[in-house]
C-alpha atoms as a PDB file:
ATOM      1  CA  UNK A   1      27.851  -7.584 -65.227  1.00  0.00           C
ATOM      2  CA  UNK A   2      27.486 -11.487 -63.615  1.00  0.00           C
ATOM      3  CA  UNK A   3      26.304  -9.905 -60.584  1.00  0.00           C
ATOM      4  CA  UNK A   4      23.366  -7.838 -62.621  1.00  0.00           C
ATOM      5  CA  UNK A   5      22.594 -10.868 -64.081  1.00  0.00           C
ATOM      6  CA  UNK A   6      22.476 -13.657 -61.297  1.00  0.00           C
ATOM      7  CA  UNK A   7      20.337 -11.288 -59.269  1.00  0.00           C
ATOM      8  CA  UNK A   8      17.678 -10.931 -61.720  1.00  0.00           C
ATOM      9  CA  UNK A   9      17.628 -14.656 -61.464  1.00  0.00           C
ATOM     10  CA  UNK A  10      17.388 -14.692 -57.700  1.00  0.00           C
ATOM     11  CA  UNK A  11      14.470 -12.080 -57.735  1.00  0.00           C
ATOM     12  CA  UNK A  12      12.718 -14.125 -60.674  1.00  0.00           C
ATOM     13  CA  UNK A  13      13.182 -17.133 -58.639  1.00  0.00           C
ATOM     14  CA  UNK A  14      12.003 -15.411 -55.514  1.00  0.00           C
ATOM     15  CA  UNK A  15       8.736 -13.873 -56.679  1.00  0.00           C
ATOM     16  CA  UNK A  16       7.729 -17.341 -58.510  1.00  0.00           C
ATOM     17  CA  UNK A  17       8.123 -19.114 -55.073  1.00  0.00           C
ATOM     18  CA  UNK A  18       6.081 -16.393 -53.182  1.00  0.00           C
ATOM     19  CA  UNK A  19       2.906 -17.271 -55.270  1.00  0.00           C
ATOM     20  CA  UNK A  20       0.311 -19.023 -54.220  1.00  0.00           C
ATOM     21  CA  UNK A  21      -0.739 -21.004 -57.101  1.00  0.00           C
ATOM     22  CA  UNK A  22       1.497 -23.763 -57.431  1.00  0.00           C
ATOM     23  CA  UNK A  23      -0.986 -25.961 -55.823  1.00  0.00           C
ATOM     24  CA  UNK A  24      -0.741 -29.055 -53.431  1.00  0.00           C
ATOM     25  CA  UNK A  25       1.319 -28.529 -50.189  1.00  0.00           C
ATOM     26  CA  UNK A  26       2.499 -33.010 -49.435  1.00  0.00           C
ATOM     27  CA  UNK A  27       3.116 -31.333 -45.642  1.00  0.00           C
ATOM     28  CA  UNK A  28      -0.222 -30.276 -45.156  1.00  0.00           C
ATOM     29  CA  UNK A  29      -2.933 -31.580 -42.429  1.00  0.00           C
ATOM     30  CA  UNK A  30      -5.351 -33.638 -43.532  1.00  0.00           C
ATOM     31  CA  UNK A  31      -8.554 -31.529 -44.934  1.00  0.00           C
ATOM     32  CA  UNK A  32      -6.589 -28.517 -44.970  1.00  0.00           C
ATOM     33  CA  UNK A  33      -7.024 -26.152 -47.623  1.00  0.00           C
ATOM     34  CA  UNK A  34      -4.965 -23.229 -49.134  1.00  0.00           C
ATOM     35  CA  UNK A  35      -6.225 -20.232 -48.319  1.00  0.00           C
ATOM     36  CA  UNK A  36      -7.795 -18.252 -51.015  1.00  0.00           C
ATOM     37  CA  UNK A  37      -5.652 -15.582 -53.047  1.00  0.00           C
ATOM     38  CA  UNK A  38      -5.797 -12.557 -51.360  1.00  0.00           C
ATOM     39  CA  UNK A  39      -7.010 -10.195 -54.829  1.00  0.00           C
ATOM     40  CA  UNK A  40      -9.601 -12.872 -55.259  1.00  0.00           C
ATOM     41  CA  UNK A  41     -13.289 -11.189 -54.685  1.00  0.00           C
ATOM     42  CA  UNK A  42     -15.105 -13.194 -51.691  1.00  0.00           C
ATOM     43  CA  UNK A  43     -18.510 -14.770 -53.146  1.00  0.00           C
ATOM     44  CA  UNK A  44     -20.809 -13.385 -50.516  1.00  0.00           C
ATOM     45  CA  UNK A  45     -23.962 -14.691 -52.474  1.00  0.00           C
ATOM     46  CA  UNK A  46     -23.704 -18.289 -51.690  1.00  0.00           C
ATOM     47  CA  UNK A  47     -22.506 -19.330 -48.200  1.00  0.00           C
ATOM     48  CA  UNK A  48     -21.140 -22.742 -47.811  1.00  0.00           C
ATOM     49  CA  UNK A  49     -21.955 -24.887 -44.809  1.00  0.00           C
ATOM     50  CA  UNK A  50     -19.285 -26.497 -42.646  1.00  0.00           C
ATOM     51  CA  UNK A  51     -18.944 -29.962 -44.043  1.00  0.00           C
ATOM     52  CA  UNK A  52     -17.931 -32.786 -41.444  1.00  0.00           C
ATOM     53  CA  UNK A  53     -17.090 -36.193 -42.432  1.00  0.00           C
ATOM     54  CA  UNK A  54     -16.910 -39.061 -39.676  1.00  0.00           C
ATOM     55  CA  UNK A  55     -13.741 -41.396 -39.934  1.00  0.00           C
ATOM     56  CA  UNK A  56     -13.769 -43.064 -37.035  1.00  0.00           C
ATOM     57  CA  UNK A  57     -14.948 -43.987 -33.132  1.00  0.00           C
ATOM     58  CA  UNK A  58     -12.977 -44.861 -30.206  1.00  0.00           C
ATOM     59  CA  UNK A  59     -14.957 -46.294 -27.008  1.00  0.00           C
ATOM     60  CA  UNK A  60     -12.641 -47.281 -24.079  1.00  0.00           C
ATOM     61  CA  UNK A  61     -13.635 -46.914 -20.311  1.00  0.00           C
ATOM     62  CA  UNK A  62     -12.557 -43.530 -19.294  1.00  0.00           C
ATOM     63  CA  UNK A  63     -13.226 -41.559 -22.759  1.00  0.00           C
ATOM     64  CA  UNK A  64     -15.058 -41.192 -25.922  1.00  0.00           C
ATOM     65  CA  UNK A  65     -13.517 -40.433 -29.179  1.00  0.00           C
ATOM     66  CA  UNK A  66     -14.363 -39.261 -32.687  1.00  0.00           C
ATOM     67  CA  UNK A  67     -11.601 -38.535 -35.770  1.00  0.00           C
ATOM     68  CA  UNK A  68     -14.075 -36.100 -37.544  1.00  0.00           C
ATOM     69  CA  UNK A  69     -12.698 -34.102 -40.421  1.00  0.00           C
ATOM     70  CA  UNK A  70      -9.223 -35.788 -39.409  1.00  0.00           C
ATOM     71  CA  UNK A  71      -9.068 -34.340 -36.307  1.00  0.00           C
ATOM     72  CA  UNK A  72      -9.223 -36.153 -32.965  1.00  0.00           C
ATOM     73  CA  UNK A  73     -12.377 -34.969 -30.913  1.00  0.00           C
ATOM     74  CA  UNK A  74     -13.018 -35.882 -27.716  1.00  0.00           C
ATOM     75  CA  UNK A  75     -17.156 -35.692 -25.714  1.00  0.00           C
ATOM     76  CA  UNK A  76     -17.639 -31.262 -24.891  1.00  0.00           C
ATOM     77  CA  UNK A  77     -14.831 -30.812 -27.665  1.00  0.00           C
ATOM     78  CA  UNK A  78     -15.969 -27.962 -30.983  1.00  0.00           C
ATOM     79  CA  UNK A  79     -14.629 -28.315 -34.223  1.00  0.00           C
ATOM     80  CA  UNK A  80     -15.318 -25.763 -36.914  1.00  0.00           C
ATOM     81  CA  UNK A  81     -18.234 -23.831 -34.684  1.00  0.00           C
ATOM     82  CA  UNK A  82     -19.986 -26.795 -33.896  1.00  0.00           C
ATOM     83  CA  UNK A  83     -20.149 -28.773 -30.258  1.00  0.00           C
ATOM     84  CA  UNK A  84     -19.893 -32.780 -29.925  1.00  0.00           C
ATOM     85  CA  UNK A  85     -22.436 -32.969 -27.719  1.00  0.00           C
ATOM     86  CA  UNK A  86     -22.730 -37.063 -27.771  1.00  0.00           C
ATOM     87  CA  UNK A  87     -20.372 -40.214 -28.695  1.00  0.00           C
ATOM     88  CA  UNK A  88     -21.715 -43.682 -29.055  1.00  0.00           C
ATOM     89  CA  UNK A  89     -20.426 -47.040 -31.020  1.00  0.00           C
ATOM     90  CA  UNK A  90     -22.096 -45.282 -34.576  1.00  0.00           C
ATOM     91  CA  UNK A  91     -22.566 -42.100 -34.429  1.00  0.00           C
ATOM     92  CA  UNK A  92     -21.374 -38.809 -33.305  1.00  0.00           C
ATOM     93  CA  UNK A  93     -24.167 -35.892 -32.067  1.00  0.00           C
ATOM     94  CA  UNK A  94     -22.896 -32.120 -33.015  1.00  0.00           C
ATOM     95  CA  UNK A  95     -24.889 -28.952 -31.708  1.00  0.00           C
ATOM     96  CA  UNK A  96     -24.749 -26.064 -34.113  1.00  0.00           C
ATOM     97  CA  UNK A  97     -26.018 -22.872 -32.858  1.00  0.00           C
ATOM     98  CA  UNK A  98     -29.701 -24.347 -31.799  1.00  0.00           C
ATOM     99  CA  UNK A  99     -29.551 -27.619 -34.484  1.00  0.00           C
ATOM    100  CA  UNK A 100     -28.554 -30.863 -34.126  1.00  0.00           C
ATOM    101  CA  UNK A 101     -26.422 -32.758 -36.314  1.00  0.00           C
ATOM    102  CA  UNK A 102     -25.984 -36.354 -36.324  1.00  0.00           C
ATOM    103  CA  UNK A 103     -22.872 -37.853 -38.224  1.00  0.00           C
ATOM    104  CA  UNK A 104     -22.577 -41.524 -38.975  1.00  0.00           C
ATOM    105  CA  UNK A 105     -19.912 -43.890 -39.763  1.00  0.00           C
ATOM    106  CA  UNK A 106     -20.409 -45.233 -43.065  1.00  0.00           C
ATOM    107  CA  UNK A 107     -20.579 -49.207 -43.360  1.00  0.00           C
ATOM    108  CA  UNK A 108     -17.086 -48.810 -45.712  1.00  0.00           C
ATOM    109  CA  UNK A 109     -15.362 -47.144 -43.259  1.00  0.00           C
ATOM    110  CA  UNK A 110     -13.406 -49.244 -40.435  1.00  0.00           C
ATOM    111  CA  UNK A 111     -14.429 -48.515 -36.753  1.00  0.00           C
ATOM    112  CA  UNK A 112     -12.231 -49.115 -33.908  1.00  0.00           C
ATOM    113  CA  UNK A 113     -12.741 -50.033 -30.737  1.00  0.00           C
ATOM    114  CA  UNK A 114     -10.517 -50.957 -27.592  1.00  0.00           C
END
């Protein structure tokens, strides 16, 4: 009878920490997101763009650097489809399929250089 009983904890336990919606993962990446539920319909009507956010710029001799969307990219490097084409002391040149995006550091945001 304890057995029955303790089990049907452990399975209740079990099945609460296998769902998804119990929100913020502290070990996650930076800009990472959950992925959605997998019964949730996919909203084909309105297609988000990539979204890329500039954090900082490294210039030393040998290499340029960019921490874009809190990832460490490097001149010829692609992040999220899109090819950094260009690095210089401001801003950061992305080619996306036959477009050109320029990204920016905003005045707020600290740059580095060495």
């Amino acid at each position: 009878m304890c057995w029955g009983f303790n089990m049907k904890w452990i399975m209740l336990c079990w099945v609460l920490m296998a769902n998804q919606s119990w929100g913020f993962d502290p070990m996650a990446p930076p800009g990472y997101q959950q992925p959605k539920s997998v019964n949730a319909p996919a909203s084909k009507s309105k297609q988000s763009k990539p979204k890329y956010v500039l954090r900082q710029i490294v210039i030393r001799e040998d290499r340029k650097s960019a921490v874009i969307n809190g990832y460490v990219m490097n001149e010829g490097g692609y992040i999220k489809g899109a090819r950094v084409t260009r690095i210089s002391a401001n801003e950061v040149v992305l080619q996306l399929a036959n477009k050109q995006k320029i990204l920016r550091l905003k005045p707020d945001i600290a740059r580095i250089r060495q």
